[in-house]
Protein backbone atom coordinates (compact mmCIF):
# COMPACT_ATOMS: atom_id res chain seq x y z
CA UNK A 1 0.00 0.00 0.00
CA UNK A 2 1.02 3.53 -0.77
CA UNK A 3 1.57 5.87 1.94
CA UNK A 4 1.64 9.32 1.74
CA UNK A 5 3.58 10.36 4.49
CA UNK A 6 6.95 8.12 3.14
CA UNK A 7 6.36 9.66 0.19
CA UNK A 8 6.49 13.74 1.50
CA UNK A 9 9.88 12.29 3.19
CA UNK A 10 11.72 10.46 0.38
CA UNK A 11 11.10 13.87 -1.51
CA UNK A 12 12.19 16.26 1.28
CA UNK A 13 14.85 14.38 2.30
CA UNK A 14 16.05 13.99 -1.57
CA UNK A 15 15.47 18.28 -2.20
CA UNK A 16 17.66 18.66 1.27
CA UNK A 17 20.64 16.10 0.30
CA UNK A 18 21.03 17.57 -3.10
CA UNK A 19 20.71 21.18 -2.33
CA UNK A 20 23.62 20.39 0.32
CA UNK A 21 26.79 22.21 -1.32
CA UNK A 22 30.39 21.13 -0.08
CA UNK A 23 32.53 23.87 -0.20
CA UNK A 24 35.88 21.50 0.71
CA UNK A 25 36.75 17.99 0.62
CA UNK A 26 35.12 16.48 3.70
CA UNK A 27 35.88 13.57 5.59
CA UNK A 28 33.38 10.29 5.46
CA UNK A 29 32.51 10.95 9.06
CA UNK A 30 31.67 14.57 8.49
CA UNK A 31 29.53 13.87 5.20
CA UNK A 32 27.49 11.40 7.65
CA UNK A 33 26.62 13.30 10.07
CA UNK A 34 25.61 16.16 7.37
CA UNK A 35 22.96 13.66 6.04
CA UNK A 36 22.08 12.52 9.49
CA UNK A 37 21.02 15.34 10.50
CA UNK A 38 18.59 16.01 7.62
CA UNK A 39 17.90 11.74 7.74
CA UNK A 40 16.45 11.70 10.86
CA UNK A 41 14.45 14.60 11.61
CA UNK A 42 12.93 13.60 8.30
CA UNK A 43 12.20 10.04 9.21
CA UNK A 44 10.59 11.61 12.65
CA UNK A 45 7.97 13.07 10.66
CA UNK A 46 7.63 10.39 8.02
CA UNK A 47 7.33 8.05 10.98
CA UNK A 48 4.13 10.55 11.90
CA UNK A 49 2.90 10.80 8.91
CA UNK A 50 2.66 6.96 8.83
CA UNK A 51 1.42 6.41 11.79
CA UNK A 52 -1.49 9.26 12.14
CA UNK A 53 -1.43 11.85 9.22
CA UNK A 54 -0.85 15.17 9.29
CA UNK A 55 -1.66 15.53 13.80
CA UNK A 56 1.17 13.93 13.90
CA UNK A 57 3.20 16.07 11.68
CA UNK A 58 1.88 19.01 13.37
CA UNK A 59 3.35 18.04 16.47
CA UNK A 60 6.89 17.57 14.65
CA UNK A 61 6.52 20.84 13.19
CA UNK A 62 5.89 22.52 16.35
CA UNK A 63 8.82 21.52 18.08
CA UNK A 64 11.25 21.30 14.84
CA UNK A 65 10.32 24.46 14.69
CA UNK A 66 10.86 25.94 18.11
CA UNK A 67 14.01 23.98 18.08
CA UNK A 68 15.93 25.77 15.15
CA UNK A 69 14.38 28.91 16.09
CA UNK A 70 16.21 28.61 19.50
CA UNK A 71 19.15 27.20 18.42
CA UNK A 72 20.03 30.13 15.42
CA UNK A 73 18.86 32.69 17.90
CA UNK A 74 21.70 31.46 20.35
CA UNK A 75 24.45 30.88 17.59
CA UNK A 76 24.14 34.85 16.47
CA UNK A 77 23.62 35.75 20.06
CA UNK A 78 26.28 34.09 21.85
CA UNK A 79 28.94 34.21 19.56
CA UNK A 80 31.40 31.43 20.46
CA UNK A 81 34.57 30.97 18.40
CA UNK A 82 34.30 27.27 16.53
CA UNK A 83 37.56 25.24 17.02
CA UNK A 84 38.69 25.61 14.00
CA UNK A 85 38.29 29.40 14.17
CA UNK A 86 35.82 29.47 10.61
CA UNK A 87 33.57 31.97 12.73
CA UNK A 88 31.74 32.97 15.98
CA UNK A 89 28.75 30.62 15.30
CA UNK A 90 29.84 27.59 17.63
CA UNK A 91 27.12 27.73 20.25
CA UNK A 92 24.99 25.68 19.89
CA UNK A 93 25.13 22.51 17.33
CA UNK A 94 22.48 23.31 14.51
CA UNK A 95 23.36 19.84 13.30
CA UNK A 96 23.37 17.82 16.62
CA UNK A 97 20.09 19.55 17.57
CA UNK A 98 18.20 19.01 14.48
CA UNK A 99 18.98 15.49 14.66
CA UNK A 100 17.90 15.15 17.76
CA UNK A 101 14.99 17.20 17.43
CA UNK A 102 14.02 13.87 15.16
CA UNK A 103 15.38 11.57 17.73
CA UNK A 104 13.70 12.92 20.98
CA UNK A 105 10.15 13.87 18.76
CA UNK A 106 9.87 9.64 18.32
CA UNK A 107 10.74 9.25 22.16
CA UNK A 108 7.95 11.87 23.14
CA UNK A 109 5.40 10.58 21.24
CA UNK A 110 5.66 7.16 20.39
CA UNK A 111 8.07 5.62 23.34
CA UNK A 112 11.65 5.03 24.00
CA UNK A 113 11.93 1.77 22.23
CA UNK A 114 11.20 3.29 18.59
CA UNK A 115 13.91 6.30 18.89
CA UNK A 116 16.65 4.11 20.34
CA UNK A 117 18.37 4.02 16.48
CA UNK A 118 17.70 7.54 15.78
CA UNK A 119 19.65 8.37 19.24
CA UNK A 120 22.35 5.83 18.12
CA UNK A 121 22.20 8.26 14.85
CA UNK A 122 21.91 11.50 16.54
CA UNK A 123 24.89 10.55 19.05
CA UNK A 124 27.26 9.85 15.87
CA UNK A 125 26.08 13.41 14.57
CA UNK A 126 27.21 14.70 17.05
CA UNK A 127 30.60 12.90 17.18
CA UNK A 128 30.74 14.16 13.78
CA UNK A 129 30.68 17.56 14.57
CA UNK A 130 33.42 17.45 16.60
CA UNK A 131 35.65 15.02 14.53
CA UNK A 132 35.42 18.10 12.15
CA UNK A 133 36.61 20.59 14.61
CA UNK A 134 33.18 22.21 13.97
CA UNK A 135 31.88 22.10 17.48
CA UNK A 136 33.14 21.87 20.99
CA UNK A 137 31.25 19.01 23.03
CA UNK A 138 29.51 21.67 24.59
CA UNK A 139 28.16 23.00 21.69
CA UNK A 140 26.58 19.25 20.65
CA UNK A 141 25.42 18.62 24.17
CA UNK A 142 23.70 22.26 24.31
CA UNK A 143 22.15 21.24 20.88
CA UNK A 144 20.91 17.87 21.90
CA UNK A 145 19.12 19.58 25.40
CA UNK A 146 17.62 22.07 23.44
CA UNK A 147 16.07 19.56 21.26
CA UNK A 148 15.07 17.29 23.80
CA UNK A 149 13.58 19.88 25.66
CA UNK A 150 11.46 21.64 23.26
CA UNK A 151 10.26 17.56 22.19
CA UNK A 152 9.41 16.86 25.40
CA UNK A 153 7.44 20.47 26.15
CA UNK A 154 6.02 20.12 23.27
CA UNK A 155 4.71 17.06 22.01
CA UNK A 156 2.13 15.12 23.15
CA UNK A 157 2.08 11.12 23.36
CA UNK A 158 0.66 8.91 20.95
CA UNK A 159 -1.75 6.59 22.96
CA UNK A 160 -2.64 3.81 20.39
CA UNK A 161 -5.68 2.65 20.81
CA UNK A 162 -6.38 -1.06 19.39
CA UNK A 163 -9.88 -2.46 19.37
CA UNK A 164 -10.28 -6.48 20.12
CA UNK A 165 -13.80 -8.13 19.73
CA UNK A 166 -14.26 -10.02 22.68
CA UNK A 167 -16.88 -13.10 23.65
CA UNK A 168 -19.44 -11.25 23.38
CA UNK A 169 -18.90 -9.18 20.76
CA UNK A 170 -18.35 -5.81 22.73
CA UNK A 171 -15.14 -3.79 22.32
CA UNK A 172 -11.99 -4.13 24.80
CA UNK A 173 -9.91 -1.05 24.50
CA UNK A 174 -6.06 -1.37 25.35
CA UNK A 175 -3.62 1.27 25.20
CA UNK A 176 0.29 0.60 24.64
């Protein structure tokens, strides 16, 4: 069966990847961690598109939004030299948060169990970011808690609701 919300994702995450310009030669582990961290928001909202249309996507949006709007507001407030000294833009880790903006969205609403590879993914963006000497570990953890804050503020929980017929043919409602 077709589903719509795996199809919004294929395309945004294509239209992300391939408007993604390197201006140097980057290492593998850098050039990872830029896809993860358009890989997994987007799978976070495909996964909510899948799962209950566009109330679900809302919800992403919401905090996917507040999350980037807090993080660019700190980098051109706080002004923290990156390690490699490229510019004053270090505080906090666009890439670490929007990653696990993706990461802690799954947690909030649909349990720990179904974000534990997107934090496995998120973690390793943020190694990335530091591998580069684009980030202190500050910078990815700030990122991260910013993420997993405005998730978890946020976002509501997904209480799936399954319907079994019982003996008598009346309902029995059970929540996971």
């Amino acid at each position: 069966m077709f589903r719509f919300g795996g199809f919004i994702t294929g395309c945004l995450a294509i239209c992300m990847l391939s408007f993604s310009a390197f201006a140097r030669e980057k290492s593998t582990v850098e050039k990872i961690g830029d896809y993860m961290q358009v890989i997994v928001p987007a799978y976070a909202f495909g996964m909510a598109m899948n799962e209950e249309g566009w109330g679900g996507a809302k919800q992403f949006a919401y905090a996917f939004g507040a999350t980037e709007a807090a993080v660019y507001g700190l980098k051109y407030t706080v002004n923290e030299e990156r390690p490699n000294e490229a510019d004053n833009h270090s505080f906090p880790s666009g890439h670490t948060a929007s990653a696990m903006s993706g990461a802690s969205f799954i947690h909030a609403r649909y349990g720990l169990e179904r974000a534990i590879i997107p934090y496995v993914l998120t973690g390793f963006t943020a190694y990335s970011r530091i591998d580069s000497n684009k980030h202190w570990w500050w910078d990815t953890l700030a990122g991260a808690a910013i993420a997993g804050v405005f998730s978890f503020a946020i976002v509501d929980r997904y209480d799936n609701v399954v319907v079994h017929a019982g003996p008598t043919n009346v309902g029995v409602r059970v929540k996971f």
